[in-house]
C-alpha atoms as a PDB file:
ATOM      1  CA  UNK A   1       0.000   0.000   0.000  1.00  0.00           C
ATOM      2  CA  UNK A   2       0.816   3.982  -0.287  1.00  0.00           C
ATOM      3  CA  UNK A   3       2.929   5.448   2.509  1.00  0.00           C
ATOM      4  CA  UNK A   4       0.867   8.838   1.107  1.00  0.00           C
ATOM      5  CA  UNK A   5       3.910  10.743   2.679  1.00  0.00           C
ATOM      6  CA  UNK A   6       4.197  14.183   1.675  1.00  0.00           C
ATOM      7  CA  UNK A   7       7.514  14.817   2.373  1.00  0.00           C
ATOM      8  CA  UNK A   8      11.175  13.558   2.733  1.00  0.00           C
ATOM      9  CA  UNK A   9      12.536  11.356  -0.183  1.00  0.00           C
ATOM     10  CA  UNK A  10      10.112   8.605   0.071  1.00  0.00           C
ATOM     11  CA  UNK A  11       7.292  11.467  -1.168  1.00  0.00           C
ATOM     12  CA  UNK A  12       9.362  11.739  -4.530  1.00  0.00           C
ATOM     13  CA  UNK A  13       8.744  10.376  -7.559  1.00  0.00           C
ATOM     14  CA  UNK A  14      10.841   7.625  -9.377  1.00  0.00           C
ATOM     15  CA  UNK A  15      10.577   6.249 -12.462  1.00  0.00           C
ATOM     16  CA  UNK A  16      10.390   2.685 -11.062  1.00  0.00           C
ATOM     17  CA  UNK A  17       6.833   3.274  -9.198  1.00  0.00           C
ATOM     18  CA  UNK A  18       5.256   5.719 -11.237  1.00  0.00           C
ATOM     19  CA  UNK A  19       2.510   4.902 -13.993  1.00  0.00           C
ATOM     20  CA  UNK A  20       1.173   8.038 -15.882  1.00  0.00           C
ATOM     21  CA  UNK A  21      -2.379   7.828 -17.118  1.00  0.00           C
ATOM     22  CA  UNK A  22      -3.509  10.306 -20.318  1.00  0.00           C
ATOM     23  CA  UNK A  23      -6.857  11.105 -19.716  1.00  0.00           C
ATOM     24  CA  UNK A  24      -8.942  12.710 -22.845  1.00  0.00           C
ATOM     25  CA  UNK A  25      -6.938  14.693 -24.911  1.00  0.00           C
ATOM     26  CA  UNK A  26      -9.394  15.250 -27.442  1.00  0.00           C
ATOM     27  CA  UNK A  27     -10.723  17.333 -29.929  1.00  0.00           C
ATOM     28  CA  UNK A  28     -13.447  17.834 -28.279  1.00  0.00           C
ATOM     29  CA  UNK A  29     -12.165  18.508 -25.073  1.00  0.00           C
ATOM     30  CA  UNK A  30      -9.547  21.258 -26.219  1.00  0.00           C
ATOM     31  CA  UNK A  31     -12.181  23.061 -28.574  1.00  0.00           C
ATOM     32  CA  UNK A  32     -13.475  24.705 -25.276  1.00  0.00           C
ATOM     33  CA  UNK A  33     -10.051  24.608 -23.269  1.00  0.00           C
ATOM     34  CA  UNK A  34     -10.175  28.796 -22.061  1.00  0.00           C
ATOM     35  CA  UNK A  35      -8.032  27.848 -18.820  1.00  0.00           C
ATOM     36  CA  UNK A  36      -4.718  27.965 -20.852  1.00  0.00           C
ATOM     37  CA  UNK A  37      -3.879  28.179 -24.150  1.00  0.00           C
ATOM     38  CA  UNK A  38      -4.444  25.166 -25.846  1.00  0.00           C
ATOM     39  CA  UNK A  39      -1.219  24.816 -27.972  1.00  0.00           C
ATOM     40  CA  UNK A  40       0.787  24.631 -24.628  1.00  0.00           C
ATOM     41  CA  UNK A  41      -1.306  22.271 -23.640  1.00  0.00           C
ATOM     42  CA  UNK A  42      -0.355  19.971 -26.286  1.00  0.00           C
ATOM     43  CA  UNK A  43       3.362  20.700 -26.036  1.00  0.00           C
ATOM     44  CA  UNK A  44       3.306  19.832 -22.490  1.00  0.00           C
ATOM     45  CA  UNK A  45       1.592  16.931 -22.409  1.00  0.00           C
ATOM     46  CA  UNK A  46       3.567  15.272 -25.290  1.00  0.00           C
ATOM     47  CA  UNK A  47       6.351  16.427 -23.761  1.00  0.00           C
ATOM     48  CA  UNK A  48       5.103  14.732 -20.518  1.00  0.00           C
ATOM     49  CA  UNK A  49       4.034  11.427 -22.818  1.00  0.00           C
ATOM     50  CA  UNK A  50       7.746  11.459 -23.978  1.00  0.00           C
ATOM     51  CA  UNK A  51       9.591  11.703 -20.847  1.00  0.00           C
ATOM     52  CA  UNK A  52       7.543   8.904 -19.858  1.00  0.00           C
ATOM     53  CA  UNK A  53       8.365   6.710 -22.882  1.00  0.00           C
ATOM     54  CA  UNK A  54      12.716   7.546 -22.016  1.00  0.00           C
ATOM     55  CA  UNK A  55      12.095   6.156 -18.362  1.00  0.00           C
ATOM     56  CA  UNK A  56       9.900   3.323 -19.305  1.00  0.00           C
ATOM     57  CA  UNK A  57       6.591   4.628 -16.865  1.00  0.00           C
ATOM     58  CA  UNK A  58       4.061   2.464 -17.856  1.00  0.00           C
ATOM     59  CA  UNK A  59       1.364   5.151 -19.369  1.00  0.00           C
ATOM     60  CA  UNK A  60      -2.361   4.472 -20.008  1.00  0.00           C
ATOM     61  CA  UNK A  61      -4.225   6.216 -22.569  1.00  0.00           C
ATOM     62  CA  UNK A  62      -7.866   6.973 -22.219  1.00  0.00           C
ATOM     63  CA  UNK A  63     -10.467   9.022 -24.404  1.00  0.00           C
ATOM     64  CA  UNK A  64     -14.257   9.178 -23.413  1.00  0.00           C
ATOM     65  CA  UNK A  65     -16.777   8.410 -26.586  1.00  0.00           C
ATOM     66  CA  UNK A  66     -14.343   8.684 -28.938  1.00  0.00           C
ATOM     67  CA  UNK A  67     -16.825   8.265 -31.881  1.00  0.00           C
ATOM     68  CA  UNK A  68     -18.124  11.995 -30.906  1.00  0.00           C
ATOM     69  CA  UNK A  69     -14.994  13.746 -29.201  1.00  0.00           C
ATOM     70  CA  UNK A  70     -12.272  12.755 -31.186  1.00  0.00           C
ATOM     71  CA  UNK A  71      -9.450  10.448 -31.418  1.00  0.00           C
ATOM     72  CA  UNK A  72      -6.698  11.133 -28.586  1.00  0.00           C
ATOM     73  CA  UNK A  73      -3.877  14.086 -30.611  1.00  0.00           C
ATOM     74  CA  UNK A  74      -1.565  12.707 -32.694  1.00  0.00           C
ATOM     75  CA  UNK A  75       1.556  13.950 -30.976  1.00  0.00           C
ATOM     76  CA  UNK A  76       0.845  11.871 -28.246  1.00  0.00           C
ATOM     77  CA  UNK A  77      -0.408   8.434 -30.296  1.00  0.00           C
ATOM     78  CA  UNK A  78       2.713   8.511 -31.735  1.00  0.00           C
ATOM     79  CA  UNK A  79       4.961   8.703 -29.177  1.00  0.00           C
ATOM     80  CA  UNK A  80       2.735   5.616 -28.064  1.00  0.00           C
ATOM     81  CA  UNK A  81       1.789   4.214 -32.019  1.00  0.00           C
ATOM     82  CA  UNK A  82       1.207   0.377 -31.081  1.00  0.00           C
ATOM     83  CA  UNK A  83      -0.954   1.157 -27.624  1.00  0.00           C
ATOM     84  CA  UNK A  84      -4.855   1.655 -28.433  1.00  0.00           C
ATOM     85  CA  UNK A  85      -6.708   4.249 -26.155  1.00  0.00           C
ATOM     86  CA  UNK A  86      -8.882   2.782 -23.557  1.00  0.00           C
ATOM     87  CA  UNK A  87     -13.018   4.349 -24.904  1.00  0.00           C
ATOM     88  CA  UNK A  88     -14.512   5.110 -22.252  1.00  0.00           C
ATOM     89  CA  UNK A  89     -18.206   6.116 -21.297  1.00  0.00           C
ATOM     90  CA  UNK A  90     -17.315   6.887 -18.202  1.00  0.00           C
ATOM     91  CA  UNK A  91     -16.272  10.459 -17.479  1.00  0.00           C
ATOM     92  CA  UNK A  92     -14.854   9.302 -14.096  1.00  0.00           C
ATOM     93  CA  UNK A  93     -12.019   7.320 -15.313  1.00  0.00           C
ATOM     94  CA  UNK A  94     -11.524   5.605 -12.085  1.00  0.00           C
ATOM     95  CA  UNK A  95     -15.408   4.113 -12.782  1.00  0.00           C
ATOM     96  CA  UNK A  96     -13.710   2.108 -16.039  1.00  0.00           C
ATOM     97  CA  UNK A  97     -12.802  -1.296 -14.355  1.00  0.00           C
ATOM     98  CA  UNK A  98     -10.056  -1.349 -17.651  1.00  0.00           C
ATOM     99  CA  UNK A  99      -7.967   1.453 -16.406  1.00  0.00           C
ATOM    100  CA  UNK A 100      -8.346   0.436 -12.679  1.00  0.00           C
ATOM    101  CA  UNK A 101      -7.114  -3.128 -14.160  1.00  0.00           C
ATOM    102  CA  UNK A 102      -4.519  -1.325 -16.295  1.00  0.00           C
ATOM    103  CA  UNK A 103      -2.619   0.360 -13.739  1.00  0.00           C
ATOM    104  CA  UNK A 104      -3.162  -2.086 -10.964  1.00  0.00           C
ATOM    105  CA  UNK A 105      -0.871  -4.878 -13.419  1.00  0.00           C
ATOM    106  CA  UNK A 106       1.633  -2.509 -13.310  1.00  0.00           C
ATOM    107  CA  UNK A 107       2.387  -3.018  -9.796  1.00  0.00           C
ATOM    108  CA  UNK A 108       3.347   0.334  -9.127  1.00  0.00           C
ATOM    109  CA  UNK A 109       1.906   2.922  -6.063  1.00  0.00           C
ATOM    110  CA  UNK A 110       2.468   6.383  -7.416  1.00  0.00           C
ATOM    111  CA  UNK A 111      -0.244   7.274  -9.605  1.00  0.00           C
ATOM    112  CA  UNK A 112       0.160  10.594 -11.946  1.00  0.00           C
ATOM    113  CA  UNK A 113      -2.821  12.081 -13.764  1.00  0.00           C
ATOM    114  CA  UNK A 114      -2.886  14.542 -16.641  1.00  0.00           C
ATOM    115  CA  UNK A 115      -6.695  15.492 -18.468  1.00  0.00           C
ATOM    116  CA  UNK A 116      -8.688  17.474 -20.113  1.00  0.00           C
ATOM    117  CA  UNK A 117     -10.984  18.903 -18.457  1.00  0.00           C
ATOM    118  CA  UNK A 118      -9.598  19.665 -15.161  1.00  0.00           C
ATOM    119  CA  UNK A 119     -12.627  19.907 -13.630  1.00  0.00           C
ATOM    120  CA  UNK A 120     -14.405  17.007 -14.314  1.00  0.00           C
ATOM    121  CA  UNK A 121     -12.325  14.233 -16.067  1.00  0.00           C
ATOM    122  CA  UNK A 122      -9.561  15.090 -14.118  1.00  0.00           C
ATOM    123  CA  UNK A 123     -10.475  15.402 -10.835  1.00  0.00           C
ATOM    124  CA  UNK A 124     -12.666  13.076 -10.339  1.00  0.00           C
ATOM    125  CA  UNK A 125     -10.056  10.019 -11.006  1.00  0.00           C
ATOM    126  CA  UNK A 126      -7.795  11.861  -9.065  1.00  0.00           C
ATOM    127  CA  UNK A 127     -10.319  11.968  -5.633  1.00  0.00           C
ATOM    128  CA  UNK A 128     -11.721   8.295  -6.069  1.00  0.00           C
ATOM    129  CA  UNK A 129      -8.306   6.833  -6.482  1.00  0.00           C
ATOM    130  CA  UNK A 130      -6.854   8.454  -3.660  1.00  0.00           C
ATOM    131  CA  UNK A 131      -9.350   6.761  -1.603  1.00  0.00           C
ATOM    132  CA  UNK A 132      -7.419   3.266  -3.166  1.00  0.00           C
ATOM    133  CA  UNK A 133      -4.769   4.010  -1.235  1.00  0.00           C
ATOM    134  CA  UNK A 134      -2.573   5.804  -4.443  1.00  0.00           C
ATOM    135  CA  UNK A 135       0.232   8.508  -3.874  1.00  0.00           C
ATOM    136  CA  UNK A 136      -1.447  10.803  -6.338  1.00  0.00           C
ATOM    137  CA  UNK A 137      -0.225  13.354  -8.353  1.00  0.00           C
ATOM    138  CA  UNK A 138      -1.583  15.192 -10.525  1.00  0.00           C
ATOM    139  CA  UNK A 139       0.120  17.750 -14.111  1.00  0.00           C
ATOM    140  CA  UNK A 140      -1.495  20.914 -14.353  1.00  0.00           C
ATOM    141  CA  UNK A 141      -0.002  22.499 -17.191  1.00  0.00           C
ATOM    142  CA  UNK A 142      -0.937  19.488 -19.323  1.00  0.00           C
ATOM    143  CA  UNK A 143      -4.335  19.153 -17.991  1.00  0.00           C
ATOM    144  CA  UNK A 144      -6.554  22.172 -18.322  1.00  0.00           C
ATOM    145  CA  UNK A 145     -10.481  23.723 -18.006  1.00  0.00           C
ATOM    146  CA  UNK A 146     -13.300  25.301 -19.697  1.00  0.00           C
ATOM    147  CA  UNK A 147     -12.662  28.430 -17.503  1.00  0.00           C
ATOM    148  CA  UNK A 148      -9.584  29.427 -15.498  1.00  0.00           C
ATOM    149  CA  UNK A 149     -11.610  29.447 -12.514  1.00  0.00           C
ATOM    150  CA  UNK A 150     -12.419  26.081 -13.226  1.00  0.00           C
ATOM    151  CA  UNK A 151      -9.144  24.744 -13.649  1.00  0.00           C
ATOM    152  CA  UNK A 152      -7.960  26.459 -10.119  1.00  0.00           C
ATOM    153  CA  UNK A 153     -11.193  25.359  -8.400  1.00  0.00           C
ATOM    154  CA  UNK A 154     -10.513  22.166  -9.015  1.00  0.00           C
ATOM    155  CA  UNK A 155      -6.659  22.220  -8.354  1.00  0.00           C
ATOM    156  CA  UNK A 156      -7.579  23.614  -4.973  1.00  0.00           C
ATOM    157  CA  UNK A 157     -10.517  20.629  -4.345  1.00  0.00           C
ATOM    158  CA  UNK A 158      -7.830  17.965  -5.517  1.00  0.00           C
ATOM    159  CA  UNK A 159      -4.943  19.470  -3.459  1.00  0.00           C
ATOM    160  CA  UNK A 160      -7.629  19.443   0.169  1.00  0.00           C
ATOM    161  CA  UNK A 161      -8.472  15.414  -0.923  1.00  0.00           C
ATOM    162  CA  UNK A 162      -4.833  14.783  -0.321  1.00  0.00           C
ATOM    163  CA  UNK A 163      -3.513  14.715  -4.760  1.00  0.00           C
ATOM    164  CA  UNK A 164      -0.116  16.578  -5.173  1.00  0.00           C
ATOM    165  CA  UNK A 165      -0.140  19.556  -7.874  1.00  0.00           C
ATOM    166  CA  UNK A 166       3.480  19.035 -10.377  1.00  0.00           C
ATOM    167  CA  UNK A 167       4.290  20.744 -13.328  1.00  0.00           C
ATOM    168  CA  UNK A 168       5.279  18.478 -16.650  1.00  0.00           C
ATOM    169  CA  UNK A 169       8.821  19.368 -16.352  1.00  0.00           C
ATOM    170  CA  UNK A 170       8.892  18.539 -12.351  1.00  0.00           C
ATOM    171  CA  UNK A 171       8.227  15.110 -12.953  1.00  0.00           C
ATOM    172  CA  UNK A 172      10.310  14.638 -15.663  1.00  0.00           C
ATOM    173  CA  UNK A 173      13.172  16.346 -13.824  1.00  0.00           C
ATOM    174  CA  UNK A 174      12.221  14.305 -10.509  1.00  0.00           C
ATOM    175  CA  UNK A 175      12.371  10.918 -12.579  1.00  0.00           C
ATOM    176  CA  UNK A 176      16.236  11.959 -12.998  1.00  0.00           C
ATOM    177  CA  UNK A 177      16.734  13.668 -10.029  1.00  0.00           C
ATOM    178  CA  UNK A 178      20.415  13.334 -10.857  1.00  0.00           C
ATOM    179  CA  UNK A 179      22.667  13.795 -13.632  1.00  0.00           C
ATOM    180  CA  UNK A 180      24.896  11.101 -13.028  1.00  0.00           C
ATOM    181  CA  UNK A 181      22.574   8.556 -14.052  1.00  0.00           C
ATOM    182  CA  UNK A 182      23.926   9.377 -17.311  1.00  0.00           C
ATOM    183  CA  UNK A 183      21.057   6.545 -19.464  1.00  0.00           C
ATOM    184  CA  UNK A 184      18.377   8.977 -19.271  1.00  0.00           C
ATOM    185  CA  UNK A 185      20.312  12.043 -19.881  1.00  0.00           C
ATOM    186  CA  UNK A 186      20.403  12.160 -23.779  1.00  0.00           C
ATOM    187  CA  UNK A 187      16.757  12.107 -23.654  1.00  0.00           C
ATOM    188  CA  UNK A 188      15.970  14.288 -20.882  1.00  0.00           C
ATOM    189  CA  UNK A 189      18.074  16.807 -23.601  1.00  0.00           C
ATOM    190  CA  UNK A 190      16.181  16.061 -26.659  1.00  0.00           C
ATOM    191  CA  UNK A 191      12.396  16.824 -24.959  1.00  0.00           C
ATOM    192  CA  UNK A 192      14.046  19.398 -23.381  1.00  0.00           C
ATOM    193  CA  UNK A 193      14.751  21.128 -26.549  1.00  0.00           C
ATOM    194  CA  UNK A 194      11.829  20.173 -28.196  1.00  0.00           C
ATOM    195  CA  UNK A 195       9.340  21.314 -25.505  1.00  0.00           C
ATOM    196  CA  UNK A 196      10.690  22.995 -23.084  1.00  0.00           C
ATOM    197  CA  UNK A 197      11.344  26.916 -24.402  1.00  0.00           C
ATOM    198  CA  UNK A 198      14.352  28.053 -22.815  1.00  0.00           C
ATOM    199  CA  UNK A 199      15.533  25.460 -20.946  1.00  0.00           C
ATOM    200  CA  UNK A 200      15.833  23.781 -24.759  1.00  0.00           C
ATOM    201  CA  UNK A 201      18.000  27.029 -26.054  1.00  0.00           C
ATOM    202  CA  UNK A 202      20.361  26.657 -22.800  1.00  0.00           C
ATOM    203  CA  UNK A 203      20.724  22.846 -23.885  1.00  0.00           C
ATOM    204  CA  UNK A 204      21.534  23.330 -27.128  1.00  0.00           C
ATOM    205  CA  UNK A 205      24.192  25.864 -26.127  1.00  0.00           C
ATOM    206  CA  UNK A 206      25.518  24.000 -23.205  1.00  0.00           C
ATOM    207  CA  UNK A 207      26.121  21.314 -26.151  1.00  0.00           C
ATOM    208  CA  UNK A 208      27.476  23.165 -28.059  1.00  0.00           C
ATOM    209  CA  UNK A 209      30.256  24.585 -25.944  1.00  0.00           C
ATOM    210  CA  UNK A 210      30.956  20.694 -25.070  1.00  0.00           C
ATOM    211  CA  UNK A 211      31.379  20.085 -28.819  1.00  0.00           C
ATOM    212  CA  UNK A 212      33.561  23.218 -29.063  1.00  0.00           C
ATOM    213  CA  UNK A 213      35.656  21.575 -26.065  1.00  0.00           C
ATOM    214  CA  UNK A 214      36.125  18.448 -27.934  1.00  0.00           C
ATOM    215  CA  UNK A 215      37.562  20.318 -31.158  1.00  0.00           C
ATOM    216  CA  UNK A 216      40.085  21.834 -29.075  1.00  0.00           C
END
């Protein structure tokens, strides 16, 4: 079972316990997205989708009635091309016995949630499974609402029920936590640059400056 401990290096994340689950990243759902704007939204959570694939977190995919709302965005299926989204009805995740199953196979205790909308199809998976005895976490700049009050309404009611708020980039940096486990670096560097604005540009020139080392 969860320790649910908030603090000290036991609350951090490792790649070894985590499972990410993608919850709805639709069509649908980001044609009334007003909480951010909706192209960061997709860079973060592929970003997020990516990270997962270079430290092997088992990640579930979900949609809800796909048929109307959309397959789930391209960027991510294709970080993910042979895994089929779980359809749901549901729009409490945690209500689809196939993504209860899903993540309970994997074995793992630290649960991490990303979805669109915030409000509904994210936090409701987020307060049931806590009650399963999860560490819960959940992304807020890949998951966002029809309203910015919304999305921080909901941040707020998920954060009381006991879920911890991270940012894409804050898990992906806590899954490496240090840069001597050199496996994972070359990939931490190319999302990095791909998705992650600045911090990208100071890779790029921190490489190059190693490459203009090596010349010399």
């Amino acid at each position: 079972m969860s320790s649910n401990k908030k603090f000290g290096l036991e609350a951090l994340l490792t790649p070894e316990e985590s499972v990410l689950v993608l919850i709805d990243h639709q069509p649908f759902q980001f044609a009334n997205l007003h909480s951010h704007e909706p192209t960061m939204i997709v860079n973060n959570v592929v970003g997020l989708a990516k990270a997962a694939r270079a430290f092997k977190v088992p990640t579930i995919l979900t949609t809800v009635t796909e048929d109307r709302g959309g397959h789930i965005i391209k960027g991510i299926q294709e970080v993910f091309p042979d895994q089929k989204p779980i359809n749901r009805t549901t729009l409490n995740t945690w209500e689809d016995t196939r993504v209860v199953d899903a993540v309970k196979k994997t074995g793992r205790r630290q649960l991490i949630f990303a979805a669109l909308w915030t409000e509904i199809c994210l936090a409701y998976p987020v307060i049931h499974s806590l009650a399963d005895g999860y560490d819960v976490s959940f992304v807020t700049d890949a998951s966002g609402g029809t309203t910015r009050e919304a999305h921080d309404m909901a941040v707020l009611r998920m954060i009381q029920a006991g879920a911890t708020p991270l940012t894409w980039m804050g898990v992906m940096s806590e899954w490496q936590r240090d840069w001597a486990r050199e496996a994972t670096v070359p990939a931490v560097a190319d999302v990095s640059v791909a998705h992650a604005g600045g911090t990208g540009v100071a890779f790029l020139w921190e490489m190059q400056l190693l490459k203009a080392g090596e010349k010399r």
